[in-house]
PDB file of N, CA and C in Angstrom:
ATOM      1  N   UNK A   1       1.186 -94.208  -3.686  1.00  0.00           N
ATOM      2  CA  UNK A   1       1.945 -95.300  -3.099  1.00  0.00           C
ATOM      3  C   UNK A   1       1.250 -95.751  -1.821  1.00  0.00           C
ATOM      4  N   UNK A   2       1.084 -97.352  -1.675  1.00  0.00           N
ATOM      5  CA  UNK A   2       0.496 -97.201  -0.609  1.00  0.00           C
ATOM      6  C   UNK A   2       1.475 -97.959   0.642  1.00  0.00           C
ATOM      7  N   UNK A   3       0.647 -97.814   1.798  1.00  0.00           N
ATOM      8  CA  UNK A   3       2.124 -98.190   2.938  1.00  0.00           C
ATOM      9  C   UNK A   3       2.106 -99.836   2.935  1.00  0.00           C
ATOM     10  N   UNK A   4       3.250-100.258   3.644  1.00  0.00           N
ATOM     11  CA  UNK A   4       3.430-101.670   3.898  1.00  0.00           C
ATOM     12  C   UNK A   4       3.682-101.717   5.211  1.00  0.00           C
ATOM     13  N   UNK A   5       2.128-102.542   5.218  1.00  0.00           N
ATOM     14  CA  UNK A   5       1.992-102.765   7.133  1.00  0.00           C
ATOM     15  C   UNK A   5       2.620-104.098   7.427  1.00  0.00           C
ATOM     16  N   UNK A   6       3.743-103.874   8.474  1.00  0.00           N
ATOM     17  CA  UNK A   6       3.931-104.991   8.945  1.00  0.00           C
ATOM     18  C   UNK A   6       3.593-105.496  10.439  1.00  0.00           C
ATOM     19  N   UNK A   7       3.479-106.629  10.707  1.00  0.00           N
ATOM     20  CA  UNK A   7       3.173-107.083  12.215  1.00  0.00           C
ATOM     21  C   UNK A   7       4.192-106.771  12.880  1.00  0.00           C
ATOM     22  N   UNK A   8       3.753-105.897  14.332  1.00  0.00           N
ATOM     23  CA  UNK A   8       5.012-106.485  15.088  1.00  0.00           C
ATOM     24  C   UNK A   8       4.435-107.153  16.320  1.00  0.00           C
ATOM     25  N   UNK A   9       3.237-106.849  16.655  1.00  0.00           N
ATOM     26  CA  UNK A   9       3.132-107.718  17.632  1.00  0.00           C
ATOM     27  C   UNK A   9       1.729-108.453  17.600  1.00  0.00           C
ATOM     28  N   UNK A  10       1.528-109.556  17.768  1.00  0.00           N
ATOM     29  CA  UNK A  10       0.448-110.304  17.867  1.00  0.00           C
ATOM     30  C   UNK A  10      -0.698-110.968  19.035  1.00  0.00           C
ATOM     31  N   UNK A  11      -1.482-110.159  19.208  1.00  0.00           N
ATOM     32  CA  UNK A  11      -2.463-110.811  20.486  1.00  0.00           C
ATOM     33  C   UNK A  11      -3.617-111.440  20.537  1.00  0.00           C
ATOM     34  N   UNK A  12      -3.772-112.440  21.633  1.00  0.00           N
ATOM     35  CA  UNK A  12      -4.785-113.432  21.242  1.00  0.00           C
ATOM     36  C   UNK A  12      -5.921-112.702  22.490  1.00  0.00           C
ATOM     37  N   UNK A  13      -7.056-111.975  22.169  1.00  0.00           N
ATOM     38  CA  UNK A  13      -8.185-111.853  22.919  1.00  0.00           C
ATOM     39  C   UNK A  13      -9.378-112.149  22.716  1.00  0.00           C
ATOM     40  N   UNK A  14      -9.992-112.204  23.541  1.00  0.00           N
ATOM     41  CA  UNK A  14     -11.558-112.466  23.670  1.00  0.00           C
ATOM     42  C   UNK A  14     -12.831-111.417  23.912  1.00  0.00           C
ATOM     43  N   UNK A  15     -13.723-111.245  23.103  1.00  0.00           N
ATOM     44  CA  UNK A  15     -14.881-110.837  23.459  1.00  0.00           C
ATOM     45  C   UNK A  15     -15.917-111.193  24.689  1.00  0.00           C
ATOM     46  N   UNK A  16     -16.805-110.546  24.816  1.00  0.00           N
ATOM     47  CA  UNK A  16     -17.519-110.567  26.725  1.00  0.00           C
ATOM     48  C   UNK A  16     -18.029-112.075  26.383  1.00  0.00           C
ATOM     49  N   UNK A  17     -18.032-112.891  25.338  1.00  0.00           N
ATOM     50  CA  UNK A  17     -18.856-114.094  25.519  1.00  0.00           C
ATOM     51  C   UNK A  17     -18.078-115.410  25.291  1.00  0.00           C
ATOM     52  N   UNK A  18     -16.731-114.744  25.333  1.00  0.00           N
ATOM     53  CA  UNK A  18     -15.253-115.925  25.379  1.00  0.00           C
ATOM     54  C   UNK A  18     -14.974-115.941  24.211  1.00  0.00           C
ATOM     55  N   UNK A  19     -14.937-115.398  23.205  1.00  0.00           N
ATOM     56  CA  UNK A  19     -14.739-116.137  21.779  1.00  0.00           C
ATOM     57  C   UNK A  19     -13.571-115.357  21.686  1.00  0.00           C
ATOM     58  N   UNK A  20     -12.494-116.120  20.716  1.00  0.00           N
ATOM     59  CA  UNK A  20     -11.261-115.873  20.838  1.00  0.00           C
ATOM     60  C   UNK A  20     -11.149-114.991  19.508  1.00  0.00           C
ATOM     61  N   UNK A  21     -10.549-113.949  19.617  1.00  0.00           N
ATOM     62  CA  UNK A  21     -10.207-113.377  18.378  1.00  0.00           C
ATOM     63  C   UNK A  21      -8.867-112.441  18.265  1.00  0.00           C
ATOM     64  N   UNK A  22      -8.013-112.510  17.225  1.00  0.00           N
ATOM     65  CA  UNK A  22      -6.560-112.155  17.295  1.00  0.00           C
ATOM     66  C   UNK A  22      -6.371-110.760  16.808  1.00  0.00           C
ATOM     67  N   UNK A  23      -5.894-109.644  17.185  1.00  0.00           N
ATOM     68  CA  UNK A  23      -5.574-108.398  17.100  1.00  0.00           C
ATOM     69  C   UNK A  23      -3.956-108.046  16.733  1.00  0.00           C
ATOM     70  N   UNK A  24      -3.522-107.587  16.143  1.00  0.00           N
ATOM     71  CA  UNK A  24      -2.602-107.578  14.957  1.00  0.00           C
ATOM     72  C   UNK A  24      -1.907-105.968  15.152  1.00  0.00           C
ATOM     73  N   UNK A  25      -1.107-105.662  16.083  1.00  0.00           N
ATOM     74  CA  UNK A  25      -0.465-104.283  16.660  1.00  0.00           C
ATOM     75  C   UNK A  25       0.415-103.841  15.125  1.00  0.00           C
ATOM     76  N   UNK A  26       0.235-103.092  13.723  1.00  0.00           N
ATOM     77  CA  UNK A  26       1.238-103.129  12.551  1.00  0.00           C
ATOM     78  C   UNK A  26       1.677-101.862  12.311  1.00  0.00           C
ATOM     79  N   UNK A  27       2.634-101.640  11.825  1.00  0.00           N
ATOM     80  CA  UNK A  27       3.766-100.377  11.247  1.00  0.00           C
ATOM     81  C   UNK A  27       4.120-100.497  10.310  1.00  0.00           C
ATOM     82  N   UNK A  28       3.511 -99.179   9.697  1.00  0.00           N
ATOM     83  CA  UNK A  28       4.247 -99.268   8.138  1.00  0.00           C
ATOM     84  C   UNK A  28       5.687 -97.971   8.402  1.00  0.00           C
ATOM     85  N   UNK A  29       6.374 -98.251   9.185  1.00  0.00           N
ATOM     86  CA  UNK A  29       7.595 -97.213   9.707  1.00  0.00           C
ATOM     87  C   UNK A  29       7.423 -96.076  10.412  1.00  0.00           C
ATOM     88  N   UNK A  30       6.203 -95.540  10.265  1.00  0.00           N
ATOM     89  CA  UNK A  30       5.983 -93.944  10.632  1.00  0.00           C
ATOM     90  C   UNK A  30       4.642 -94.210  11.202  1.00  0.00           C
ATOM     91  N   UNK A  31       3.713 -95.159  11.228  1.00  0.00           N
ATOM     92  CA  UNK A  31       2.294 -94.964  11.692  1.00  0.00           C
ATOM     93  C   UNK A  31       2.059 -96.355  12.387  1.00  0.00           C
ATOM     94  N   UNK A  32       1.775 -96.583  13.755  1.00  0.00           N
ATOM     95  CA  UNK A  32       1.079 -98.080  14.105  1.00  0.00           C
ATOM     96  C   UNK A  32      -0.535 -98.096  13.896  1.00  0.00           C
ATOM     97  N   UNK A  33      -1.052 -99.141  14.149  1.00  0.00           N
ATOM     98  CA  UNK A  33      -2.667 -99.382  14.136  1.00  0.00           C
ATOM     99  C   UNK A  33      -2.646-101.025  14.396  1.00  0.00           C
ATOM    100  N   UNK A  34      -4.121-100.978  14.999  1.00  0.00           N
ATOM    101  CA  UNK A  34      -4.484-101.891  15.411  1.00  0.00           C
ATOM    102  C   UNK A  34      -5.472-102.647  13.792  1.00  0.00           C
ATOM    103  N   UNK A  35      -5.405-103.774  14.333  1.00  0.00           N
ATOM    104  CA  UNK A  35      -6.332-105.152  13.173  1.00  0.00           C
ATOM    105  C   UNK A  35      -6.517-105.930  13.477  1.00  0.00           C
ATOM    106  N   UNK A  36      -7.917-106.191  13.103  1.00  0.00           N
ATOM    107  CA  UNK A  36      -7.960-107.861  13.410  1.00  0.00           C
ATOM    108  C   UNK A  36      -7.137-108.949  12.246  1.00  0.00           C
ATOM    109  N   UNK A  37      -7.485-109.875  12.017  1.00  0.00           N
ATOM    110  CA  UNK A  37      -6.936-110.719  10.689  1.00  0.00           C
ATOM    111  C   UNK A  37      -7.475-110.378   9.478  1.00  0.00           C
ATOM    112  N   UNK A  38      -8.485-109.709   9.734  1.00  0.00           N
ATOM    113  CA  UNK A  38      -9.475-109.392   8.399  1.00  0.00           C
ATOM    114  C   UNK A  38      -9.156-107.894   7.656  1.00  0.00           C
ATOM    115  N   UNK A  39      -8.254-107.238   8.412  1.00  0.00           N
ATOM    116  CA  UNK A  39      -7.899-106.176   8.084  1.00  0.00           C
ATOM    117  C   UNK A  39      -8.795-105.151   8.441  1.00  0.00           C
ATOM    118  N   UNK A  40      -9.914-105.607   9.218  1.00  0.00           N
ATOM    119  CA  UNK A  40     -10.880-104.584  10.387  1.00  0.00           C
ATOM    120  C   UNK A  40      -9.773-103.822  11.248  1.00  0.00           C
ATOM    121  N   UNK A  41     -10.042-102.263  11.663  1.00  0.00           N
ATOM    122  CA  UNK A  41      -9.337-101.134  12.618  1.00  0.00           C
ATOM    123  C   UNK A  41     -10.102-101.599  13.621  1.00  0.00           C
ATOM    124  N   UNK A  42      -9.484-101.613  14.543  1.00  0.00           N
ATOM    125  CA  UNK A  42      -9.898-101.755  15.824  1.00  0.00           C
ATOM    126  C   UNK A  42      -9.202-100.547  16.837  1.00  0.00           C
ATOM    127  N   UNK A  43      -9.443-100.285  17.826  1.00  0.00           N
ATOM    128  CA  UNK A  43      -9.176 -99.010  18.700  1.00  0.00           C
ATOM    129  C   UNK A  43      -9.054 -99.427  19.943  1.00  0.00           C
ATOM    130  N   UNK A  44      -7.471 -98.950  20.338  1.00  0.00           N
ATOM    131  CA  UNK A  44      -6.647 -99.727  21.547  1.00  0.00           C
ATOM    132  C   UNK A  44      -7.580 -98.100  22.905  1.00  0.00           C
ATOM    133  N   UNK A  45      -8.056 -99.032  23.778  1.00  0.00           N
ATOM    134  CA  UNK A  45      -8.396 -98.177  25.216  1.00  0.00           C
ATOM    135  C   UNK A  45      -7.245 -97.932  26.110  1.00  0.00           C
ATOM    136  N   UNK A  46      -7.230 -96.992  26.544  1.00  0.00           N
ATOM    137  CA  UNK A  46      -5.822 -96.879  27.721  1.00  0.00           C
ATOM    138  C   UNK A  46      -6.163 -97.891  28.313  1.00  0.00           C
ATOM    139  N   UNK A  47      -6.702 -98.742  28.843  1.00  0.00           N
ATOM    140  CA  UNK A  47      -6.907 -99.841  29.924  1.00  0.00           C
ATOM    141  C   UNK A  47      -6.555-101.249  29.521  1.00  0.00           C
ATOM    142  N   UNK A  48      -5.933-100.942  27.922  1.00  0.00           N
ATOM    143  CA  UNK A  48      -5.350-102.014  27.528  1.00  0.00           C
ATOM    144  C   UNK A  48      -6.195-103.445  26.717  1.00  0.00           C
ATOM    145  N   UNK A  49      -7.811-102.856  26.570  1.00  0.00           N
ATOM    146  CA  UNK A  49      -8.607-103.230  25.890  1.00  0.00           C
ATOM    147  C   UNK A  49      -8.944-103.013  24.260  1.00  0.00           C
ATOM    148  N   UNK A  50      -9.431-103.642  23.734  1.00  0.00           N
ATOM    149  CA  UNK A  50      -9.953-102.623  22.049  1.00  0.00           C
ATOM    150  C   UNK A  50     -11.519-102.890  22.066  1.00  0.00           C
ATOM    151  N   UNK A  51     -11.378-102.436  21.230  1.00  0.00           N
ATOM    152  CA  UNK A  51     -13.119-101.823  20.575  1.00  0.00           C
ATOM    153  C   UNK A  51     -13.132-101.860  18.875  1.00  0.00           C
ATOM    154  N   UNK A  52     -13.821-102.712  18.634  1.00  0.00           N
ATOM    155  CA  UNK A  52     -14.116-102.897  17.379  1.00  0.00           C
ATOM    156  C   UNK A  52     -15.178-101.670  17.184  1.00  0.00           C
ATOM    157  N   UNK A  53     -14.977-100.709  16.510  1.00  0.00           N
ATOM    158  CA  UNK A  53     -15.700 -99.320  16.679  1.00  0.00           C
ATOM    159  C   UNK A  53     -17.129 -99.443  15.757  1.00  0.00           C
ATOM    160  N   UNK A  54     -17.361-100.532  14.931  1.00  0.00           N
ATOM    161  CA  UNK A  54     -18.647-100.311  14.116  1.00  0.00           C
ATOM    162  C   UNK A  54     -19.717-101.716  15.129  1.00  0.00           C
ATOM    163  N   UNK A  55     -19.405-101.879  15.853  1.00  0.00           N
ATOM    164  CA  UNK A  55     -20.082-102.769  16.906  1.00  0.00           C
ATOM    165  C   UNK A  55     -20.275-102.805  18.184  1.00  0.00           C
ATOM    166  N   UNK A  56     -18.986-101.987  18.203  1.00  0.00           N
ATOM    167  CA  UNK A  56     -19.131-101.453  19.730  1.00  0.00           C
ATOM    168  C   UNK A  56     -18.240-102.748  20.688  1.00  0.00           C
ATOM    169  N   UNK A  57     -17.739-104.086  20.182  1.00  0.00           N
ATOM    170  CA  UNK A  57     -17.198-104.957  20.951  1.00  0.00           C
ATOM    171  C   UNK A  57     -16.037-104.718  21.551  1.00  0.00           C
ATOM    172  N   UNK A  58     -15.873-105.024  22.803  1.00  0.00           N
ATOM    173  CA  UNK A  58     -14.875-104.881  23.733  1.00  0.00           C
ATOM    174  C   UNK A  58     -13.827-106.508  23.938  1.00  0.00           C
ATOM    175  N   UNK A  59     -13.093-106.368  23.620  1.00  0.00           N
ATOM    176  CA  UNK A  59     -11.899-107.002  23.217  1.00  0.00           C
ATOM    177  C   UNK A  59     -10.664-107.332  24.471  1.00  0.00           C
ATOM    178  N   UNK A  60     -10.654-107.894  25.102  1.00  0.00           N
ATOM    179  CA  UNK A  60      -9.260-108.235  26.362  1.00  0.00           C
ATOM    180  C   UNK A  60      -8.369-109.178  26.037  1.00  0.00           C
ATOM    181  N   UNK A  61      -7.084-108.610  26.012  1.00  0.00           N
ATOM    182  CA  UNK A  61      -5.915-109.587  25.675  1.00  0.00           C
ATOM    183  C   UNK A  61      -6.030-110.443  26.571  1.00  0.00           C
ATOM    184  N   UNK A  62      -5.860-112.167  26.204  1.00  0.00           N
ATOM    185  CA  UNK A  62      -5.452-113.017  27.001  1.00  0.00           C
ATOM    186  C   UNK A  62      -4.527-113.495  26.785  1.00  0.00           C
ATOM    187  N   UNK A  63      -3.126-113.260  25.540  1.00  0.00           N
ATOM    188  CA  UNK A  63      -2.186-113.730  25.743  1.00  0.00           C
ATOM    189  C   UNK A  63      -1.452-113.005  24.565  1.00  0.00           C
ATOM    190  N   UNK A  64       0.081-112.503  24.752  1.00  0.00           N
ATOM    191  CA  UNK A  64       0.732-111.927  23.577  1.00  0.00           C
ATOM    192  C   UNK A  64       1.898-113.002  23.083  1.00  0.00           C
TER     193      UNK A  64
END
């Protein structure tokens, strides 16, 4: 069976060269994770940043 991720929260950030890209906070009831739209994992930093982990890009919310 597999889980059903839903959105709960939606953020609009940018990479170090301005480009806008949206990160996707989802719960399937028991587990959150981060996404982009593409269904890429991305990895939330305590400092409130992400990291696209197979590129190494650093990610800053500019608006929820």
């Amino acid at each position: 069976m597999s889980a059903e991720w839903i959105n709960i929260q939606i953020m609009e950030c940018e990479d170090v060269v301005g480009r806008a890209v949206t990160v996707f906070r989802q719960s399937d009831g028991t587990h959150q994770r981060y996404v982009l739209g593409n269904g890429r994992k991305v990895e939330a930093n305590a400092d409130g940043t992400f990291v696209i982990p197979e590129s190494a890009t650093e990610l800053r919310v500019m608006g929820i």
